[in-house]
C-alpha atoms as a PDB file:
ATOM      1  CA  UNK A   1      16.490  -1.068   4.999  1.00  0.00           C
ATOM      2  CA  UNK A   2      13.276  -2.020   3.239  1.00  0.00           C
ATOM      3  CA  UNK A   3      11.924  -0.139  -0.138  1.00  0.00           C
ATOM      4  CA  UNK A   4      11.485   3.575   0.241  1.00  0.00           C
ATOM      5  CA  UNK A   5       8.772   4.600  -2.154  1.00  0.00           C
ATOM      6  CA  UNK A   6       8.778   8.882  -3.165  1.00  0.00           C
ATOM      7  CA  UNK A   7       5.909  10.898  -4.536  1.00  0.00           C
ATOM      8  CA  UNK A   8       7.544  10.771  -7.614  1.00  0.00           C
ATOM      9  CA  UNK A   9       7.680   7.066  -7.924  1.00  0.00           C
ATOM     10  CA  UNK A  10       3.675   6.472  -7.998  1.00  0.00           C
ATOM     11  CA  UNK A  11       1.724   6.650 -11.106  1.00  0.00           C
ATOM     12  CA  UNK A  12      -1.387   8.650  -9.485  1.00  0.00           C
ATOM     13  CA  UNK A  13      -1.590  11.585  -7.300  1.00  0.00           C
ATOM     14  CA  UNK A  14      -2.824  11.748  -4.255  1.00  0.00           C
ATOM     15  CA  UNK A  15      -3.783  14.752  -1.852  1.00  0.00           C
ATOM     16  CA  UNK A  16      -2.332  15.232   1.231  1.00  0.00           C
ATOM     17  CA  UNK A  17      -3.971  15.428   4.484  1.00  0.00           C
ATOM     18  CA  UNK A  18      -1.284  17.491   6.262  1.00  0.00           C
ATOM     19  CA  UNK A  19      -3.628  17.558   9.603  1.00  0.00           C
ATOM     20  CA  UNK A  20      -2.431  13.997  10.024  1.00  0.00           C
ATOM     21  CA  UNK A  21       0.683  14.164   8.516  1.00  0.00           C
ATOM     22  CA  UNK A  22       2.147  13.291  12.112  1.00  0.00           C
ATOM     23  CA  UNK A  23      -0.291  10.823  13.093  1.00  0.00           C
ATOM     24  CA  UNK A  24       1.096   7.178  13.022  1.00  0.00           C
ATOM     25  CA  UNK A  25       0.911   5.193  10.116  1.00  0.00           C
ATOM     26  CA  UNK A  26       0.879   1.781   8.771  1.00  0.00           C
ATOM     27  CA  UNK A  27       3.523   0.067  10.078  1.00  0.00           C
ATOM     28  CA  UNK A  28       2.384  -3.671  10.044  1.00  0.00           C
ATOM     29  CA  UNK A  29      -0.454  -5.964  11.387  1.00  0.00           C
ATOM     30  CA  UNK A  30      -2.461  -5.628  13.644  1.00  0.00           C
ATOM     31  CA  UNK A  31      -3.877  -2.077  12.843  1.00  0.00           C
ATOM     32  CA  UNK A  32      -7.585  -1.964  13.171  1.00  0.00           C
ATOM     33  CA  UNK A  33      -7.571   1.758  12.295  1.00  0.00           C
ATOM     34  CA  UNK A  34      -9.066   3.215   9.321  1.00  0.00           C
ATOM     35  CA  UNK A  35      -7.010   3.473   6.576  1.00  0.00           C
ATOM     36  CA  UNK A  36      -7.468   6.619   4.232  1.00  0.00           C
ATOM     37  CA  UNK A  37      -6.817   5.571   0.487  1.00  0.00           C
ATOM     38  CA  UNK A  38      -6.992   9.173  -0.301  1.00  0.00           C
ATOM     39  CA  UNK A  39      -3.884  11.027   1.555  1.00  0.00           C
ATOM     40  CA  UNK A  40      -0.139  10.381   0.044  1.00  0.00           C
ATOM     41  CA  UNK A  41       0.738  10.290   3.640  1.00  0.00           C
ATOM     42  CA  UNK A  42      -1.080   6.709   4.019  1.00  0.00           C
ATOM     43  CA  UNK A  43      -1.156   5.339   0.796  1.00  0.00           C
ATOM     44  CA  UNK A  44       3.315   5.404   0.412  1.00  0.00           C
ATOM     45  CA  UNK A  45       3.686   3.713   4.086  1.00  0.00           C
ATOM     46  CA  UNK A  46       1.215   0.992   3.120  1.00  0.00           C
ATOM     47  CA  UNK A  47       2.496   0.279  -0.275  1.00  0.00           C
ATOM     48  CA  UNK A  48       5.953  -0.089   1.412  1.00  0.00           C
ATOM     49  CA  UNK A  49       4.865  -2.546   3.800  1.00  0.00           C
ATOM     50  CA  UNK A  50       3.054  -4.363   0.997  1.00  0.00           C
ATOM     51  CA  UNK A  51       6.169  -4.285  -1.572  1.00  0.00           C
ATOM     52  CA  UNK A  52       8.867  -5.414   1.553  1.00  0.00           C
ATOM     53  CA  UNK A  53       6.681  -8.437   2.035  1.00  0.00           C
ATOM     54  CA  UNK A  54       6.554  -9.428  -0.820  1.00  0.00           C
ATOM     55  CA  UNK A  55      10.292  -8.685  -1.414  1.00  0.00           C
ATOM     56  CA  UNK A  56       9.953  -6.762  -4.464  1.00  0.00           C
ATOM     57  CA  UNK A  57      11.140  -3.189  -5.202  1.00  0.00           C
ATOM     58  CA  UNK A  58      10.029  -2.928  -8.652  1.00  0.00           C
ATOM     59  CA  UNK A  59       8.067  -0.232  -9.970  1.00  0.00           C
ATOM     60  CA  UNK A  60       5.757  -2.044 -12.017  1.00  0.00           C
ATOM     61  CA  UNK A  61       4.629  -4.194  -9.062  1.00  0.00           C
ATOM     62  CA  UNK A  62       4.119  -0.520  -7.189  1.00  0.00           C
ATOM     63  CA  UNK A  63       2.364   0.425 -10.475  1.00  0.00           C
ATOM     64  CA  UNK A  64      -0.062  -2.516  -9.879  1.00  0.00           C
ATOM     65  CA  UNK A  65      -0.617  -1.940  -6.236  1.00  0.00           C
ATOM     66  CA  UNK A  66      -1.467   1.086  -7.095  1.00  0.00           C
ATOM     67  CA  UNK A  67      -4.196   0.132  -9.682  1.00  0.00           C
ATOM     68  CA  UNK A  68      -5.573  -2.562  -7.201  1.00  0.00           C
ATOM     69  CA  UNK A  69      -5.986   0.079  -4.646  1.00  0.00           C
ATOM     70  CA  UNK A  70      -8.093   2.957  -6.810  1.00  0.00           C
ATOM     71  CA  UNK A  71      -9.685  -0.019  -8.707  1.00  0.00           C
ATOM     72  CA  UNK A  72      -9.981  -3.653  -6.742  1.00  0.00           C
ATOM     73  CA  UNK A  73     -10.427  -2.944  -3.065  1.00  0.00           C
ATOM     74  CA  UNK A  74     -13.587  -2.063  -2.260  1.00  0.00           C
ATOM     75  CA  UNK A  75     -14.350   1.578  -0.112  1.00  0.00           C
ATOM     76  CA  UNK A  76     -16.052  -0.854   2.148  1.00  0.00           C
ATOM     77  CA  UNK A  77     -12.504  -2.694   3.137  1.00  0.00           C
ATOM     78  CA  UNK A  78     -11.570   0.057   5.570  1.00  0.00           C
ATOM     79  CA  UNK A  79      -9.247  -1.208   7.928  1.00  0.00           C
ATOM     80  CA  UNK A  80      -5.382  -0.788   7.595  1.00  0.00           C
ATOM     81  CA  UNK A  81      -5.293  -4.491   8.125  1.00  0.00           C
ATOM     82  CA  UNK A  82      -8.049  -5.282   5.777  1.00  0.00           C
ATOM     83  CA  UNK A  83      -6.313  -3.017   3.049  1.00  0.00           C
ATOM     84  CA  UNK A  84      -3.158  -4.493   3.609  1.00  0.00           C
ATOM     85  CA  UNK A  85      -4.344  -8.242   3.310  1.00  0.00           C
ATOM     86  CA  UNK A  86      -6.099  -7.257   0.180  1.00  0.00           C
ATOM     87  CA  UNK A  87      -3.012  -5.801  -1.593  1.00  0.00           C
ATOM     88  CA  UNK A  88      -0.593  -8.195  -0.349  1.00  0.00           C
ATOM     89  CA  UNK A  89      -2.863 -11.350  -1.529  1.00  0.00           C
ATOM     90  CA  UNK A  90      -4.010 -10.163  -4.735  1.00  0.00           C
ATOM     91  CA  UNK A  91      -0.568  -9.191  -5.455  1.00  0.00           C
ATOM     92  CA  UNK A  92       1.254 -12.071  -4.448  1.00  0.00           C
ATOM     93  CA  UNK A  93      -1.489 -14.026  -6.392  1.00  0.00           C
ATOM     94  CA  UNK A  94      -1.059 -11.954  -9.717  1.00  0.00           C
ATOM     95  CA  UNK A  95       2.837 -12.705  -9.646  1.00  0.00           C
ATOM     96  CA  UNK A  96       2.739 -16.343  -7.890  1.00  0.00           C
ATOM     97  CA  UNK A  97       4.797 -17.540  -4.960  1.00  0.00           C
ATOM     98  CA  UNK A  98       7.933 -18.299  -6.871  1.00  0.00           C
ATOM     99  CA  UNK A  99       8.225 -14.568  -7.517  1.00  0.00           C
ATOM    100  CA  UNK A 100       7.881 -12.977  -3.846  1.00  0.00           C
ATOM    101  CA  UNK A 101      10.222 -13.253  -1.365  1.00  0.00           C
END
């Protein structure tokens, strides 16, 4: 089924861009579209796909991802790909390949 991440579960709030609340998301690489860091509605789907990869459903790891996001990637990393290469390496770096799955 894959980790299924609430509002509740993230550390930071986010706003909510309900005009593209229907508008596809994040679902996996390739996605050249731009990814918008600031709208719940992007932000869950993309640490989902981050935190299956890895195979991790722990909330501290989401936590982290979290932190990386609002602190590590850069605003000029745009790119739903680009954003999900950055999280997924700098996480699996900061807990090492004998901890993902």
């Amino acid at each position: 089924m894959g980790v299924q991440i609430k509002p509740s579960d993230l550390q930071y709030r986010y706003p909510k861009n309900k005009a593209q609340r229907e508008s596809p998301k994040f679902s996996g690489k390739p996605d050249p579209r731009p990814f918008d860091r600031d709208d719940l509605y992007e932000v869950i789907p993309m640490f989902e796909a981050v935190m299956n990869d890895l195979g991790t459903a722990d909330g501290q790891v989401l936590h982290r991802l979290e932190e990386i996001l609002n602190a590590g990637v850069p605003r000029f990393v745009e790119s739903r790909e680009d954003v999900y290469d950055c999280l997924f390496w700098t996480m699996r770096d900061l807990l090492g390949p004998e901890e993902t799955g």
